[in-house]
C-alpha atoms as a PDB file:
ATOM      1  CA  UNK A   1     -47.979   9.493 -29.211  1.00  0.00           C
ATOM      2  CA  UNK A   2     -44.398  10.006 -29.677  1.00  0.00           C
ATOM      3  CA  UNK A   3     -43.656  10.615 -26.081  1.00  0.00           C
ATOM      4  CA  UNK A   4     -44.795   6.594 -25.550  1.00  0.00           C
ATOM      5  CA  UNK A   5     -42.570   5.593 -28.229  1.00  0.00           C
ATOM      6  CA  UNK A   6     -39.543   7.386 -26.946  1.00  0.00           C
ATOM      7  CA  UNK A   7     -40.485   6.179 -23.062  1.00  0.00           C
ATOM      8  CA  UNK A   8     -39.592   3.004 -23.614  1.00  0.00           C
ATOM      9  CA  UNK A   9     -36.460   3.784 -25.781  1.00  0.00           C
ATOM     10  CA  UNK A  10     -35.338   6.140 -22.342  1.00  0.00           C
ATOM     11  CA  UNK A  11     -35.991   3.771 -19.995  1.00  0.00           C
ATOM     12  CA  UNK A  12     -34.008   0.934 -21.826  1.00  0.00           C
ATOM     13  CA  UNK A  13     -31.022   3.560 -22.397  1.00  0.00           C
ATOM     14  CA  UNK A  14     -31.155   4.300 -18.711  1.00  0.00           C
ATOM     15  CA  UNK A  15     -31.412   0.696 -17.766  1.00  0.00           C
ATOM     16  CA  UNK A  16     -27.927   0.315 -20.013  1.00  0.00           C
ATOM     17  CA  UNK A  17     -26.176   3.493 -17.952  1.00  0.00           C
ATOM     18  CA  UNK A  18     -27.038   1.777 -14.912  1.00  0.00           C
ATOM     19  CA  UNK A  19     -25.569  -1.172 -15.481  1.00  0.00           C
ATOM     20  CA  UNK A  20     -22.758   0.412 -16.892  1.00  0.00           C
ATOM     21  CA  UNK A  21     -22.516   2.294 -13.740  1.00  0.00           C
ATOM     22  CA  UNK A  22     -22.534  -0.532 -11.477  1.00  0.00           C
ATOM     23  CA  UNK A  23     -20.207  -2.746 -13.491  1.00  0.00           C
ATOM     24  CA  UNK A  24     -17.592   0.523 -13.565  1.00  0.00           C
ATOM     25  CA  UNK A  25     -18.141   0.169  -9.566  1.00  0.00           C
ATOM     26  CA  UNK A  26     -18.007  -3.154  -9.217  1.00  0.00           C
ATOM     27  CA  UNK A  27     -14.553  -2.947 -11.223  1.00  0.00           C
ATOM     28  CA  UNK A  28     -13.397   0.408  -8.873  1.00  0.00           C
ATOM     29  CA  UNK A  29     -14.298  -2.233  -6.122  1.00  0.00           C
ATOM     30  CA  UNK A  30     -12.237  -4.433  -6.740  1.00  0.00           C
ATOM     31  CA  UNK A  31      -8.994  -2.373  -8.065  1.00  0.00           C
ATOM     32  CA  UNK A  32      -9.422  -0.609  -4.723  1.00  0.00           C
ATOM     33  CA  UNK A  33      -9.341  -3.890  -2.715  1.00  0.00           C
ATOM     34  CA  UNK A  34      -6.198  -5.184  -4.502  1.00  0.00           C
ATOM     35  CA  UNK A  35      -4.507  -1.623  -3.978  1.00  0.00           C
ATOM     36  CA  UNK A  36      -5.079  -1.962  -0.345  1.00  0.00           C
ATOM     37  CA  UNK A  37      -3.878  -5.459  -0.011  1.00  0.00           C
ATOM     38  CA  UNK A  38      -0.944  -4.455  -2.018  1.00  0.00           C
ATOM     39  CA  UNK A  39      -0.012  -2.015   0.329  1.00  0.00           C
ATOM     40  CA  UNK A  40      -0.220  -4.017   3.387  1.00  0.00           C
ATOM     41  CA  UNK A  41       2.113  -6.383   1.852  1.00  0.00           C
ATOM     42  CA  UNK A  42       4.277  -3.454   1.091  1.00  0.00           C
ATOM     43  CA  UNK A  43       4.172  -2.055   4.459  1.00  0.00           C
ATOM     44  CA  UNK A  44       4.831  -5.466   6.151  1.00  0.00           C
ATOM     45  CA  UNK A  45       7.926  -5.399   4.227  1.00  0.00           C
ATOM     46  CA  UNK A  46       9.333  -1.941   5.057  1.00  0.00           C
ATOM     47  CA  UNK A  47       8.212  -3.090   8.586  1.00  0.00           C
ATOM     48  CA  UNK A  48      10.543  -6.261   8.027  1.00  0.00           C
ATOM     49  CA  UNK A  49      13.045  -4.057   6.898  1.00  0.00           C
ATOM     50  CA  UNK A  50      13.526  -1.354   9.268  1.00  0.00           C
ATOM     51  CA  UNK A  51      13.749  -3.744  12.178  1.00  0.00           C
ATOM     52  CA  UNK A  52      16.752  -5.821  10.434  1.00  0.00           C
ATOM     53  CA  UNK A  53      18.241  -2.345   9.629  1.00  0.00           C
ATOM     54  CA  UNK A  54      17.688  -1.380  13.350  1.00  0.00           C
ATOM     55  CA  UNK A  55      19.289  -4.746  14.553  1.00  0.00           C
ATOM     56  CA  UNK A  56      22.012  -4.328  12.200  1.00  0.00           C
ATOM     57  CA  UNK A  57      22.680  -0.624  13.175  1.00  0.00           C
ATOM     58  CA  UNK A  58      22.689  -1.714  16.710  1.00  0.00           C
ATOM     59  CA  UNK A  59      25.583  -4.675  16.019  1.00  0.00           C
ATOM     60  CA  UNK A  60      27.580  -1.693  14.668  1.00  0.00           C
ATOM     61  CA  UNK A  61      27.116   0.607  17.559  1.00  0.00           C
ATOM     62  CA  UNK A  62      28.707  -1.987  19.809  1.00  0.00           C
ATOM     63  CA  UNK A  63      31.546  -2.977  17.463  1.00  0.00           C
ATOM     64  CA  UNK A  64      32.032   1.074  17.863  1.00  0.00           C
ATOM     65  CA  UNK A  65      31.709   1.153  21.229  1.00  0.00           C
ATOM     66  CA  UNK A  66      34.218  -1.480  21.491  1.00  0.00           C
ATOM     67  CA  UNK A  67      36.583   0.566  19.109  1.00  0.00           C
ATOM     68  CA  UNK A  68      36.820   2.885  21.168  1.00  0.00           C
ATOM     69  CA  UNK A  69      36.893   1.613  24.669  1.00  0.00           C
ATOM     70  CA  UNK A  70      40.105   0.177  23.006  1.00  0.00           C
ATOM     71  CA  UNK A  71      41.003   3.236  21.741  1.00  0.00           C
ATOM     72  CA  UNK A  72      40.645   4.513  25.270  1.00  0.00           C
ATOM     73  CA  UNK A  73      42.957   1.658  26.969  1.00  0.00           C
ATOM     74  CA  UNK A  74      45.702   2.399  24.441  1.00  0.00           C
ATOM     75  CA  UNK A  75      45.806   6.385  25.209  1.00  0.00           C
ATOM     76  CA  UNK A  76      45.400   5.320  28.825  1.00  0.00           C
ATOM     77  CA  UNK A  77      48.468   2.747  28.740  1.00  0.00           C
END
């Protein structure tokens, strides 16, 4: 007798942690999809970064190499 009154009581607390559960990964879901989209933006913009750092890095190397081929001509001369 008491087992069919506490059946129903279990089932309706399980019922509760499963939609508890599902919510909680429904919610882990959706952090985890804005993480990931967050990152891509944040990797498109170290991306964007490095290659104007590489351009700029490059200008300097020839302003360098100038430099010193003028250097060069004036120890030549």
């Amino acid at each position: 007798c008491l087992a069919a009154i506490q059946a129903p009581i279990i089932m309706m607390s399980q019922n509760r942690q499963e939609t508890k559960d599902r919510l909680r990964s429904e919610n882990d879901y959706k952090v985890n999809l804005k993480a990931e989209i967050e990152i891509r933006t944040l990797h498109e913009k170290v991306d964007h970064l490095l290659l104007n750092q590489w351009s700029k890095m490059m200008q300097i190397q020839e302003m360098q190499i100038d430099i010193l081929e003028e250097i060069k001509k004036k120890l030549e001369d």
